[in-house]
C-alpha atoms as a PDB file:
ATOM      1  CA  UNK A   1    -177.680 132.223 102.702  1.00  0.00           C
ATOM      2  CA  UNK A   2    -177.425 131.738  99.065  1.00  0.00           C
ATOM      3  CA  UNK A   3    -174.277 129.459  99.345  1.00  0.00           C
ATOM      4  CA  UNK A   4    -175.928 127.270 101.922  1.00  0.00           C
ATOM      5  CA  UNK A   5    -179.116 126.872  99.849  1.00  0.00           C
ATOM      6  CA  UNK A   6    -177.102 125.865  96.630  1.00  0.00           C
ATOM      7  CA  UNK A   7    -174.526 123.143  98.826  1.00  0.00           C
ATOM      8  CA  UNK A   8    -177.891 121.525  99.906  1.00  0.00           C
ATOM      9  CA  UNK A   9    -178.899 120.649  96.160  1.00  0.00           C
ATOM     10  CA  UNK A  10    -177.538 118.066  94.069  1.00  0.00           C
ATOM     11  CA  UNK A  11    -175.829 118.594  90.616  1.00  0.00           C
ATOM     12  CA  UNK A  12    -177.765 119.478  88.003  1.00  0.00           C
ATOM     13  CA  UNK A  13    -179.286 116.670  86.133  1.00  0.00           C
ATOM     14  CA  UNK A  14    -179.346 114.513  89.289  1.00  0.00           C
ATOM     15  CA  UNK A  15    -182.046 113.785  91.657  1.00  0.00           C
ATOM     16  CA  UNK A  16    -182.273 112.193  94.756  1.00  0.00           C
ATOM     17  CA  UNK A  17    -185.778 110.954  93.585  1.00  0.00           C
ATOM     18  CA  UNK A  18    -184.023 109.262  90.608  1.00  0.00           C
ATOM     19  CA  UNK A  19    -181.865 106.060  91.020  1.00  0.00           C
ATOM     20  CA  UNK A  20    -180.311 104.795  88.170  1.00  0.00           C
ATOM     21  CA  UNK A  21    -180.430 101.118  89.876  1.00  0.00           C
ATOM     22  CA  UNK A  22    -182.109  99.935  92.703  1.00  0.00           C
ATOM     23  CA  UNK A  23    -181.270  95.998  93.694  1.00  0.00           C
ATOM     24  CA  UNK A  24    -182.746  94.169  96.646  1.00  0.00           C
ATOM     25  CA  UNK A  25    -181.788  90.594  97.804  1.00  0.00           C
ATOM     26  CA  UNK A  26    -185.483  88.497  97.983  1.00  0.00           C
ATOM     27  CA  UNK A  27    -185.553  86.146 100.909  1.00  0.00           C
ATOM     28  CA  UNK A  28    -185.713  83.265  98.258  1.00  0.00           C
ATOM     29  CA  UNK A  29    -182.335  83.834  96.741  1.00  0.00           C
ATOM     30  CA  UNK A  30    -183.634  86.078  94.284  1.00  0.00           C
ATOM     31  CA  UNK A  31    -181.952  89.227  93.478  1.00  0.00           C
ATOM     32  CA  UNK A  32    -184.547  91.840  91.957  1.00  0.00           C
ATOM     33  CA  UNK A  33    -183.267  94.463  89.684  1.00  0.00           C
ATOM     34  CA  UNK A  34    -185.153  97.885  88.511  1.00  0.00           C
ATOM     35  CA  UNK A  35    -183.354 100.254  86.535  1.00  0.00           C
ATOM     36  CA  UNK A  36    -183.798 104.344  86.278  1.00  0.00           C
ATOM     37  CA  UNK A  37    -186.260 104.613  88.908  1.00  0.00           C
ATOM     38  CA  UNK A  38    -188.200 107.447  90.044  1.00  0.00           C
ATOM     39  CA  UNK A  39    -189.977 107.668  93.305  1.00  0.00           C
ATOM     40  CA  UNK A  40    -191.866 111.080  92.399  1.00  0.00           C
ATOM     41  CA  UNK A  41    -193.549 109.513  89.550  1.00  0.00           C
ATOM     42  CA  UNK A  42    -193.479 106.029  91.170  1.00  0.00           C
ATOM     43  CA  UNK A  43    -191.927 104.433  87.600  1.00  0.00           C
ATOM     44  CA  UNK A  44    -188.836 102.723  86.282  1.00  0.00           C
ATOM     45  CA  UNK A  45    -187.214 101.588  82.730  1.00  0.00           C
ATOM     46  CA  UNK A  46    -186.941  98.059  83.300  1.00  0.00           C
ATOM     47  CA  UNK A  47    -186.989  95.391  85.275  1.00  0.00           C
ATOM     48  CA  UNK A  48    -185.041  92.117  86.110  1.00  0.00           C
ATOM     49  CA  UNK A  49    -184.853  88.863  88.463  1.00  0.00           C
ATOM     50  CA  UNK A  50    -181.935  86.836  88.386  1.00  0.00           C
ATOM     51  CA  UNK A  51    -181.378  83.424  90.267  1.00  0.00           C
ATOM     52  CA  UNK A  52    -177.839  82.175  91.020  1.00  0.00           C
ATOM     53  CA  UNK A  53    -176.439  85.134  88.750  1.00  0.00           C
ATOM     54  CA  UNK A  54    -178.602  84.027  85.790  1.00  0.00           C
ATOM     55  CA  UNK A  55    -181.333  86.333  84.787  1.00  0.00           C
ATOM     56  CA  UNK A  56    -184.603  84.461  84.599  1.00  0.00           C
ATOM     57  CA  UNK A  57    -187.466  86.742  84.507  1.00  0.00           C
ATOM     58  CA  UNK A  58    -187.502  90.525  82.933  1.00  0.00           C
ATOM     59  CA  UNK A  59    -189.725  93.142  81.492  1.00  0.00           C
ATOM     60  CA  UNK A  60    -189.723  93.836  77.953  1.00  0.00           C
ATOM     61  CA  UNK A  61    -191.716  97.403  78.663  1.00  0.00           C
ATOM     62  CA  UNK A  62    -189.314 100.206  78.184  1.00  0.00           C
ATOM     63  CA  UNK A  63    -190.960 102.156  80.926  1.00  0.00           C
ATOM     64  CA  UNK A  64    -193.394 100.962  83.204  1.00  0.00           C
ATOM     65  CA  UNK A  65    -195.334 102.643  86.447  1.00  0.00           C
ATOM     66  CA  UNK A  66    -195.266 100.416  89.508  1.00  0.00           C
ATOM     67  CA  UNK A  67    -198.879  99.862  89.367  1.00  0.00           C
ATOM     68  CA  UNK A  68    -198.442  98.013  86.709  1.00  0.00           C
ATOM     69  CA  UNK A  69    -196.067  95.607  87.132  1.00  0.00           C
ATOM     70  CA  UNK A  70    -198.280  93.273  89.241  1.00  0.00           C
ATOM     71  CA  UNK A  71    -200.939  92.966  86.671  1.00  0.00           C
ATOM     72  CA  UNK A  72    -197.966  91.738  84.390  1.00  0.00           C
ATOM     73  CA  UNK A  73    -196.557  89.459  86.993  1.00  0.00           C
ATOM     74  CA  UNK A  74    -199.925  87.829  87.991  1.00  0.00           C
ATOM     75  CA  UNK A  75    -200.384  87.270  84.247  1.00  0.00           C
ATOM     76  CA  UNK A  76    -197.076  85.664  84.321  1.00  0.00           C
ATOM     77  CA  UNK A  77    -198.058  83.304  86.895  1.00  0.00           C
ATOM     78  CA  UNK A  78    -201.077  82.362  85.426  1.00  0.00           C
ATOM     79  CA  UNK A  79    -199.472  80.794  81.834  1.00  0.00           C
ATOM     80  CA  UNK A  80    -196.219  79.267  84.008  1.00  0.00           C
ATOM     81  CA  UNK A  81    -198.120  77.458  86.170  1.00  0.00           C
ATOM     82  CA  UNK A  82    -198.634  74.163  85.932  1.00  0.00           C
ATOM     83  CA  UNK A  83    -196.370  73.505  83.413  1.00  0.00           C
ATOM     84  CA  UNK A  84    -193.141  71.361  83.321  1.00  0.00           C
ATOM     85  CA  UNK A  85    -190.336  72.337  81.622  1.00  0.00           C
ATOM     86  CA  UNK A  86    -187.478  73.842  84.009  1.00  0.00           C
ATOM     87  CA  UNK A  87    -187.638  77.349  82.394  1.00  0.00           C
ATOM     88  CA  UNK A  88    -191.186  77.746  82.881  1.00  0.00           C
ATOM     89  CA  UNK A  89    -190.813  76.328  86.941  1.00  0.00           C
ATOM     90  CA  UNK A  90    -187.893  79.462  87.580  1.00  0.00           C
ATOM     91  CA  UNK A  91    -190.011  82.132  85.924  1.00  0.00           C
ATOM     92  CA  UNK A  92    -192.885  81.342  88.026  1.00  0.00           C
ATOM     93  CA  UNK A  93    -190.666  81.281  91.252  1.00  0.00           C
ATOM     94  CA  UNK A  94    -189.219  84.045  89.983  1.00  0.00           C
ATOM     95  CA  UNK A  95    -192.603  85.815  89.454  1.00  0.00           C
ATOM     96  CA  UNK A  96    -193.752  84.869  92.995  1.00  0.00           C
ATOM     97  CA  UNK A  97    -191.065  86.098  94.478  1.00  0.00           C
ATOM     98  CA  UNK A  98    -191.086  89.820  92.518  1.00  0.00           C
ATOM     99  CA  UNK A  99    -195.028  89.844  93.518  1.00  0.00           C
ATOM    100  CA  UNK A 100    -194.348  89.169  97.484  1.00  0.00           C
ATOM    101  CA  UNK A 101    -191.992  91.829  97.209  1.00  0.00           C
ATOM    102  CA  UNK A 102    -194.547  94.673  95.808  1.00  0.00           C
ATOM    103  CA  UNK A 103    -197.319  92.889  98.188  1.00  0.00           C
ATOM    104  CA  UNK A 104    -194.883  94.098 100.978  1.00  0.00           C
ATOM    105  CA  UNK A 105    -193.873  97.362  99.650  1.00  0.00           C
ATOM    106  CA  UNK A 106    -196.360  99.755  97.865  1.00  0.00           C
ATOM    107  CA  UNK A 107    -194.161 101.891  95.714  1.00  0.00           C
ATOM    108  CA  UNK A 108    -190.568 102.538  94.949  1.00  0.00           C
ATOM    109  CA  UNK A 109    -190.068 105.146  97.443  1.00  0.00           C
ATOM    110  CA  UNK A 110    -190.814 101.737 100.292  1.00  0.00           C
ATOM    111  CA  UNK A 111    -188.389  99.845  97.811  1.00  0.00           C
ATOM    112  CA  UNK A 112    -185.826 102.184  98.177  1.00  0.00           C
ATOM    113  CA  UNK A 113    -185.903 102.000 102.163  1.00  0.00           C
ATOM    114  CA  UNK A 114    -185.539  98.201 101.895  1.00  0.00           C
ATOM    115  CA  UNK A 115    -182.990  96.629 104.210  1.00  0.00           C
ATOM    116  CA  UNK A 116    -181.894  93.843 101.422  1.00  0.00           C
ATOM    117  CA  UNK A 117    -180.982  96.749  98.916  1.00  0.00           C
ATOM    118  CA  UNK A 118    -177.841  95.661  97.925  1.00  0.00           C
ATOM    119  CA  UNK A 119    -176.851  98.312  95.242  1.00  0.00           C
ATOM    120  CA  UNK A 120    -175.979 101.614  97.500  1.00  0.00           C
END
């Protein structure tokens, strides 16, 4: 009984709550990075969106709970928008696009589940 107990768990120091990378594919073109997540504690280490393989929006946090992150977004939106310059227009597209994500999932246990995740 012992044996079968101990082939059921994972290595020690790994989780299968923990993923060191979880990237989904937005609908936009988007690809949406978040690094060391945890789906217990609903938090990750970082952040990234990258357009055409060029990263144009990321957190500067180095940790940072999910409930957070679209507080920080919306806050991005506000100062990008209506401005001109080309790096301002693809951080607020970028922005949108990382906030319709969370509006459709509700914590990084959903994210994890998503059928665009490209990184597993």
């Amino acid at each position: 009984m012992k044996q079968r107990q101990s082939a059921l768990k994972p290595p020690v120091g790994q989780s299968r709550d923990m993923l060191s990378t979880l990237r989904i594919q937005a609908a936009d073109g988007h690809v949406i990075t978040f690094c060391n997540v945890d789906t217990r504690f609903n938090d990750c280490q970082g952040w990234e969106v990258f357009k055409n393989g060029e990263r144009v929006l990321f957190n500067t946090r180095v940790y940072e709970q999910f409930r957070g992150l679209k507080s920080g977004l919306m806050v991005t939106v506000e100062v990008c928008e209506g401005r001109t310059t080309t790096s301002d227009k693809c951080m607020l597209a970028a922005a949108k696009s990382l906030l319709a994500l969370l509006d459709k999932y509700p914590s990084f246990a959903s994210l994890a589940a998503h059928p665009a995740r490209t990184d597993n």
